[in-house]
PDB file of N, CA and C in Angstrom:
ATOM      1  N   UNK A   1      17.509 -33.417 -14.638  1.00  0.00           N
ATOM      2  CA  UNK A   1      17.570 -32.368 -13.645  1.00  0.00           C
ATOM      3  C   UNK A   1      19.016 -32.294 -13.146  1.00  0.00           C
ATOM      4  N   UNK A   2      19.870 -31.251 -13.101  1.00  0.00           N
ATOM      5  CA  UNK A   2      21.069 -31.239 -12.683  1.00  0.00           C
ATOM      6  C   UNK A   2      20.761 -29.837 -12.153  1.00  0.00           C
ATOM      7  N   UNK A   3      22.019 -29.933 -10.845  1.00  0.00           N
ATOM      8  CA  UNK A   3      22.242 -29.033  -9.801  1.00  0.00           C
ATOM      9  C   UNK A   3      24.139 -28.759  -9.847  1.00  0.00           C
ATOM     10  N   UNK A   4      24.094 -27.486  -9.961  1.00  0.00           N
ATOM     11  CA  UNK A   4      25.733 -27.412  -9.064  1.00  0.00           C
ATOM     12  C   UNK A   4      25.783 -26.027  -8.226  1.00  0.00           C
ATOM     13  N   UNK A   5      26.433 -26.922  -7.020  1.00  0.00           N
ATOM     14  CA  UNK A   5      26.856 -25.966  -6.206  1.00  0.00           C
ATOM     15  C   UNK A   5      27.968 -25.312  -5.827  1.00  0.00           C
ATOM     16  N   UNK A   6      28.229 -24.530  -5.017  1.00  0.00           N
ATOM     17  CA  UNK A   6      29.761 -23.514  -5.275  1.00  0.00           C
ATOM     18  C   UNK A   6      31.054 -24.255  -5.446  1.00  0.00           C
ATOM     19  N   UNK A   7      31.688 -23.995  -5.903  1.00  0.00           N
ATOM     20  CA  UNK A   7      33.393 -24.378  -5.947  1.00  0.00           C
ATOM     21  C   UNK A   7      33.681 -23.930  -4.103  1.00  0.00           C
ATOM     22  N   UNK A   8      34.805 -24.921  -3.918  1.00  0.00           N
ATOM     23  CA  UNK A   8      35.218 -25.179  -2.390  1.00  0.00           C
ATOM     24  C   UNK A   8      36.556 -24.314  -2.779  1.00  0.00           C
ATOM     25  N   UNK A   9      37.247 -23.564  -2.767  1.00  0.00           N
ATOM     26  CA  UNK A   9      38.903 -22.757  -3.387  1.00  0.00           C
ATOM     27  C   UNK A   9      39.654 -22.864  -2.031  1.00  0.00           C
ATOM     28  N   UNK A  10      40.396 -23.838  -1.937  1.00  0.00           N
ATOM     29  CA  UNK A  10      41.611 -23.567  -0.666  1.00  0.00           C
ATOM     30  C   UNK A  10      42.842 -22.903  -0.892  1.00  0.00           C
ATOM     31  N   UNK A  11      43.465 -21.874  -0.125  1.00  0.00           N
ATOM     32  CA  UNK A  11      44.586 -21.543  -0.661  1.00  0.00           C
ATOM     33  C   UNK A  11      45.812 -22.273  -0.781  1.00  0.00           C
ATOM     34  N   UNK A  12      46.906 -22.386  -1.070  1.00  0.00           N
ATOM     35  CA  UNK A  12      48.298 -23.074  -0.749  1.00  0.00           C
ATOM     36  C   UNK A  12      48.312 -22.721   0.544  1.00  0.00           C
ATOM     37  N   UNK A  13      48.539 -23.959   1.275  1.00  0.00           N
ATOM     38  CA  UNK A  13      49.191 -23.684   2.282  1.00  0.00           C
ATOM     39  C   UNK A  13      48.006 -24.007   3.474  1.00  0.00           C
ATOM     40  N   UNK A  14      46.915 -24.576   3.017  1.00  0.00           N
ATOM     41  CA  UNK A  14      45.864 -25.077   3.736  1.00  0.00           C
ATOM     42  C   UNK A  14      45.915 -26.429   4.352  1.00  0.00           C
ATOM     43  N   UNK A  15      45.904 -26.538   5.549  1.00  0.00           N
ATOM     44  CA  UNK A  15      46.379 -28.060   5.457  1.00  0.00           C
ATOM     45  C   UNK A  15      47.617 -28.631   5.369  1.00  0.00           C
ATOM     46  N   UNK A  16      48.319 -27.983   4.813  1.00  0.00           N
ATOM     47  CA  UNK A  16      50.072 -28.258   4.264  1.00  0.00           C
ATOM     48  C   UNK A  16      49.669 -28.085   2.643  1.00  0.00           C
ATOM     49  N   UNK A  17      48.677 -27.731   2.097  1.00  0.00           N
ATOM     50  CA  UNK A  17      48.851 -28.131   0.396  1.00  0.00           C
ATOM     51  C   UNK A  17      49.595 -27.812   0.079  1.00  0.00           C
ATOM     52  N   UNK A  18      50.563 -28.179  -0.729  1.00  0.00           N
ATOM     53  CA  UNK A  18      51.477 -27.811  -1.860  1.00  0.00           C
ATOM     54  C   UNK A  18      50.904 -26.548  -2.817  1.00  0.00           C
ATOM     55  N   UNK A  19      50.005 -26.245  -3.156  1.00  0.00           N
ATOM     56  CA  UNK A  19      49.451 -25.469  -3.983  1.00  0.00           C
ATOM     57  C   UNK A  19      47.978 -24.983  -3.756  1.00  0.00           C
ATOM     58  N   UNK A  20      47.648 -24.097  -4.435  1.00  0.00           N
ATOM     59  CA  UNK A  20      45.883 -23.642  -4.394  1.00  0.00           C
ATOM     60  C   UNK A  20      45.035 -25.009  -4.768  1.00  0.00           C
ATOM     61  N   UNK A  21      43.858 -25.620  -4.430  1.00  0.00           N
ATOM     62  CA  UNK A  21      42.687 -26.406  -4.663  1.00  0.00           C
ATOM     63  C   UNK A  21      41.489 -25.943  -4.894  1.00  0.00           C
ATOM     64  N   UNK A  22      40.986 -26.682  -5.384  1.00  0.00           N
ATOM     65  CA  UNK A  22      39.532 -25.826  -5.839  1.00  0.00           C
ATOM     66  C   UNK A  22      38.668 -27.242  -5.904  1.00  0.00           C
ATOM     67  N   UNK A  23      37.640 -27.473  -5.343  1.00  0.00           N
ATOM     68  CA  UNK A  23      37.005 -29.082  -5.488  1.00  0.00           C
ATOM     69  C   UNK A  23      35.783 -28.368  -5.961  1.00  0.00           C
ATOM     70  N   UNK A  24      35.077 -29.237  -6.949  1.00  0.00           N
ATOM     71  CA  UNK A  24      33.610 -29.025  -7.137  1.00  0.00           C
ATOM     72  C   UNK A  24      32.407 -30.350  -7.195  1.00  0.00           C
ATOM     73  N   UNK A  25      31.414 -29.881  -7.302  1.00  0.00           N
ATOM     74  CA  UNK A  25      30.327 -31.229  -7.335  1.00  0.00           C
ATOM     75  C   UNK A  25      29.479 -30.645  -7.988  1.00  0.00           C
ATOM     76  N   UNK A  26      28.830 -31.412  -8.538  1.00  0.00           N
ATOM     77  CA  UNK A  26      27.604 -31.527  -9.417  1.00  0.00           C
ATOM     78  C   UNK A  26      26.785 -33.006  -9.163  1.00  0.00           C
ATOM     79  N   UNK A  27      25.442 -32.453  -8.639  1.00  0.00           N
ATOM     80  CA  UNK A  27      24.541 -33.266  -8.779  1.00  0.00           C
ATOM     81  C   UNK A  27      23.420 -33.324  -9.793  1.00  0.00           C
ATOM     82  N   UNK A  28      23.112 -34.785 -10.073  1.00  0.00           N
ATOM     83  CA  UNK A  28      21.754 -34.315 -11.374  1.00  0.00           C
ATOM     84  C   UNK A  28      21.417 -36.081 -11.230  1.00  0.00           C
ATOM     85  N   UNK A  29      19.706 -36.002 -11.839  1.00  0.00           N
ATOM     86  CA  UNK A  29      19.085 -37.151 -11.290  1.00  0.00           C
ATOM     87  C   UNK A  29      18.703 -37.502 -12.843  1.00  0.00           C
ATOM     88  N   UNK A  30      18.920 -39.221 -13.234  1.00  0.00           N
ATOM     89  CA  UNK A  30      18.832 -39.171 -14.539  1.00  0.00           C
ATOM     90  C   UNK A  30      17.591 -39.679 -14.839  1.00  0.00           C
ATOM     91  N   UNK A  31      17.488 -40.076 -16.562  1.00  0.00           N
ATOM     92  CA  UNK A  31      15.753 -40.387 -16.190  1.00  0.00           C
ATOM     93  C   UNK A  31      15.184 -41.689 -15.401  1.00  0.00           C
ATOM     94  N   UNK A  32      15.730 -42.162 -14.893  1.00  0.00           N
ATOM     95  CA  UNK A  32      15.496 -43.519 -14.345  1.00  0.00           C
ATOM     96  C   UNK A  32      15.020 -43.086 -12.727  1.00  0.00           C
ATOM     97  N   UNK A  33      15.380 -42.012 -12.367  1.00  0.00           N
ATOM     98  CA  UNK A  33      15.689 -41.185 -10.678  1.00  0.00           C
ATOM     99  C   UNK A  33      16.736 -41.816 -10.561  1.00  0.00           C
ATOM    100  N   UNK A  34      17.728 -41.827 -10.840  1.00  0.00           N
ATOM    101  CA  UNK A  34      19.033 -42.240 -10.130  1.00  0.00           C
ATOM    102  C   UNK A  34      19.832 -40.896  -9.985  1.00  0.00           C
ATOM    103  N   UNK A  35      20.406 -40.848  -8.825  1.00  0.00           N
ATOM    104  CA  UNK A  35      21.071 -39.628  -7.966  1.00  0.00           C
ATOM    105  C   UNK A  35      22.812 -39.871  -9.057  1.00  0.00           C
ATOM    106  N   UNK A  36      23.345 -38.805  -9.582  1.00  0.00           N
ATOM    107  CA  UNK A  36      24.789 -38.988 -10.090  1.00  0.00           C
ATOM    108  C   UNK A  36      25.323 -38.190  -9.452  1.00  0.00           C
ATOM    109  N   UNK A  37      26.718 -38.423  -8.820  1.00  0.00           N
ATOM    110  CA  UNK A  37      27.155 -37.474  -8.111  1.00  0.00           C
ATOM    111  C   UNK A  37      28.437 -37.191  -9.347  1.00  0.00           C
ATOM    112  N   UNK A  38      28.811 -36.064  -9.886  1.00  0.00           N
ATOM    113  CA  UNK A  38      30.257 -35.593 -10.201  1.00  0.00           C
ATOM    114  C   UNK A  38      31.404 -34.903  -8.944  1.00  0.00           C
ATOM    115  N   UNK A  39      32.306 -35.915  -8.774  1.00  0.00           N
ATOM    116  CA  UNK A  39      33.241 -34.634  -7.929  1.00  0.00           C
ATOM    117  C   UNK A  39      34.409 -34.482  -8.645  1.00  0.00           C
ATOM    118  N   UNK A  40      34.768 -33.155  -8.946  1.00  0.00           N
ATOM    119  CA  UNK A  40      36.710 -32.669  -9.146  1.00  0.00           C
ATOM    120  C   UNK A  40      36.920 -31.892  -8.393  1.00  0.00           C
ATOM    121  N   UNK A  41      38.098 -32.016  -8.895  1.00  0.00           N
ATOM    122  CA  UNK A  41      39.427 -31.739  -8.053  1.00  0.00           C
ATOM    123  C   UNK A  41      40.718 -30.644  -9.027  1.00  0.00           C
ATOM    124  N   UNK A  42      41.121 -29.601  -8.679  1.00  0.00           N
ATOM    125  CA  UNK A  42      42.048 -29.279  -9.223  1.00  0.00           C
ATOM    126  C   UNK A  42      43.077 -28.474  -8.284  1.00  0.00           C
ATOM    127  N   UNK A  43      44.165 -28.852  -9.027  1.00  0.00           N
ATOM    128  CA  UNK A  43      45.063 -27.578  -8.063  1.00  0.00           C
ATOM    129  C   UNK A  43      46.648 -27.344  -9.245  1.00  0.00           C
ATOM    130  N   UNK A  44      46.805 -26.162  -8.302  1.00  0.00           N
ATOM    131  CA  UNK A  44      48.055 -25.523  -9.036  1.00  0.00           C
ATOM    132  C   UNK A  44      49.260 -26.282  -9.383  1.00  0.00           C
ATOM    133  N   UNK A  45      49.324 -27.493  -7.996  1.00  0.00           N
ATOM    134  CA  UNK A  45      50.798 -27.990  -7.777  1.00  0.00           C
ATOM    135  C   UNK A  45      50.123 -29.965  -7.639  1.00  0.00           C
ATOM    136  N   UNK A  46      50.887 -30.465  -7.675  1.00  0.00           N
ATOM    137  CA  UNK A  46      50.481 -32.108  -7.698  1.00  0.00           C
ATOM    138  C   UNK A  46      50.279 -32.428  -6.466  1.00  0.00           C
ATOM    139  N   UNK A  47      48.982 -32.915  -5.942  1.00  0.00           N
ATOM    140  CA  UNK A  47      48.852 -32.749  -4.784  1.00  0.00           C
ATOM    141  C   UNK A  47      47.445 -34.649  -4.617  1.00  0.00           C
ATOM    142  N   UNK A  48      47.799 -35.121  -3.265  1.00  0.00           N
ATOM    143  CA  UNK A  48      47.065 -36.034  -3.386  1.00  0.00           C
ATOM    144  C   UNK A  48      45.316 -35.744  -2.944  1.00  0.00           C
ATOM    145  N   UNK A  49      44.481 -36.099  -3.749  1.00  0.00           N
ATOM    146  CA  UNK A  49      43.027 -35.639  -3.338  1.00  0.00           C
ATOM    147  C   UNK A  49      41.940 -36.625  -3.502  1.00  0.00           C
ATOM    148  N   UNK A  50      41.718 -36.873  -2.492  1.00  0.00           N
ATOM    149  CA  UNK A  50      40.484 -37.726  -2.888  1.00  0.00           C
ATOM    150  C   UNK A  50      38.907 -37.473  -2.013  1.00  0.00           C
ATOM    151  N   UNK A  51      38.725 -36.648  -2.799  1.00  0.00           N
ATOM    152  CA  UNK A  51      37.010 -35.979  -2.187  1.00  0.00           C
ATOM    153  C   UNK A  51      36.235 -36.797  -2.111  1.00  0.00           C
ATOM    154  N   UNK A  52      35.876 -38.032  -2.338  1.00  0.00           N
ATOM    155  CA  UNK A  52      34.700 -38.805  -2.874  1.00  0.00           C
ATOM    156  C   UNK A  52      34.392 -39.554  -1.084  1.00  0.00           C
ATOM    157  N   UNK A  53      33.156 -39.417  -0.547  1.00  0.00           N
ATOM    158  CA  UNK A  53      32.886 -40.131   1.047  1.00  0.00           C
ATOM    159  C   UNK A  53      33.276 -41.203   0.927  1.00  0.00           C
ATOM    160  N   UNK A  54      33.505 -42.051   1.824  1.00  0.00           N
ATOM    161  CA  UNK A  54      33.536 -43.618   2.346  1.00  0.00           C
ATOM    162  C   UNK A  54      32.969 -43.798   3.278  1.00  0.00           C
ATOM    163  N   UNK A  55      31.558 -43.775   3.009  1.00  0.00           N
ATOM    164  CA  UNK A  55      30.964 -43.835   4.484  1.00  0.00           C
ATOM    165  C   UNK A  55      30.371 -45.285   4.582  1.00  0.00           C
ATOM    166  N   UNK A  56      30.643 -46.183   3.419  1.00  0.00           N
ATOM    167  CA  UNK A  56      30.697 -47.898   3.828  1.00  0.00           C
ATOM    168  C   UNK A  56      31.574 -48.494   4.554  1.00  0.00           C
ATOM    169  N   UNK A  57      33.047 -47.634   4.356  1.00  0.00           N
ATOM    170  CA  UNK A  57      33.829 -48.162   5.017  1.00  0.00           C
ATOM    171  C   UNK A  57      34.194 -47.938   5.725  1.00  0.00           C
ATOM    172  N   UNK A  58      34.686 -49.330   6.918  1.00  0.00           N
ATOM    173  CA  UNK A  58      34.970 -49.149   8.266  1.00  0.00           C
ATOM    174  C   UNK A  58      36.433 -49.539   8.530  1.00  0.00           C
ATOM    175  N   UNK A  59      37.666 -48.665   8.954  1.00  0.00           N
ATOM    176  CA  UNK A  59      38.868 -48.904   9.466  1.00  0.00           C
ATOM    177  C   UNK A  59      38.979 -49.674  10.833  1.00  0.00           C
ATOM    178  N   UNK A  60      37.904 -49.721  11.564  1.00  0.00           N
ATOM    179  CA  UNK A  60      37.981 -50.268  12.676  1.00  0.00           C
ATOM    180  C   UNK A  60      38.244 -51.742  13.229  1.00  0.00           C
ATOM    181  N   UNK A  61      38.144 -52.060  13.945  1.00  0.00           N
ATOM    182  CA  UNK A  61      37.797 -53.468  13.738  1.00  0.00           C
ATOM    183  C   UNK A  61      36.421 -54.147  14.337  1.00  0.00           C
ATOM    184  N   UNK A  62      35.940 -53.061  14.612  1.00  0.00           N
ATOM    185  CA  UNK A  62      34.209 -53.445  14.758  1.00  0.00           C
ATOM    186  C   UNK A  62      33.330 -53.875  13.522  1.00  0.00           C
ATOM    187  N   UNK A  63      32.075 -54.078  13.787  1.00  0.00           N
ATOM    188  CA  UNK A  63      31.414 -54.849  12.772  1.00  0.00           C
ATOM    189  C   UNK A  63      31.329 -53.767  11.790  1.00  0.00           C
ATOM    190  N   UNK A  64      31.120 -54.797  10.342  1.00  0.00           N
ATOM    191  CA  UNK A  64      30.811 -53.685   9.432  1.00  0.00           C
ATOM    192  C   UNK A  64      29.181 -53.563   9.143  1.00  0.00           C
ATOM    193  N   UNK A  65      28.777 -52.356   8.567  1.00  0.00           N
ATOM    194  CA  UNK A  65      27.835 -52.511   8.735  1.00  0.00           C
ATOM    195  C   UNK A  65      27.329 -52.342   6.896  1.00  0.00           C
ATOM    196  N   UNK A  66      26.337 -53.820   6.610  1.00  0.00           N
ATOM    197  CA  UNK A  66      26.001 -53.551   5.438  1.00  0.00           C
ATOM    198  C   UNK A  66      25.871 -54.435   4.158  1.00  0.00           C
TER     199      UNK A  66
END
């Protein structure tokens, strides 16, 4: 079962980008039920991107949780 949903298109100049971005995802569940996430990334000009959550990790210095 696979799913994709819209392309994200930022223009240059979003944020400060150096260039146009475009991020996408694709989800699809394999035969086992395991959830796969695909994310990219593209843009016009070299630009640093990293779409993928970190929601394990904690910058803080409180407990971590997990």
């Amino acid at each position: 079962m696979k799913w994709r949903g819209r392309d994200l298109s930022l223009p240059e100049g979003t944020g400060g980008l150096p260039g146009p971005l475009t991020l996408r995802a694709r989800y699809s569940v394999d035969g086992e039920g395991a959830l796969e996430i695909l994310l990219e990334a593209e843009s016009g000009a070299p630009t640093f991107c990293n779409p993928a959550p970190h929601s394990d990790c904690g910058i803080s210095s409180g407990e971590v949780i997990g």
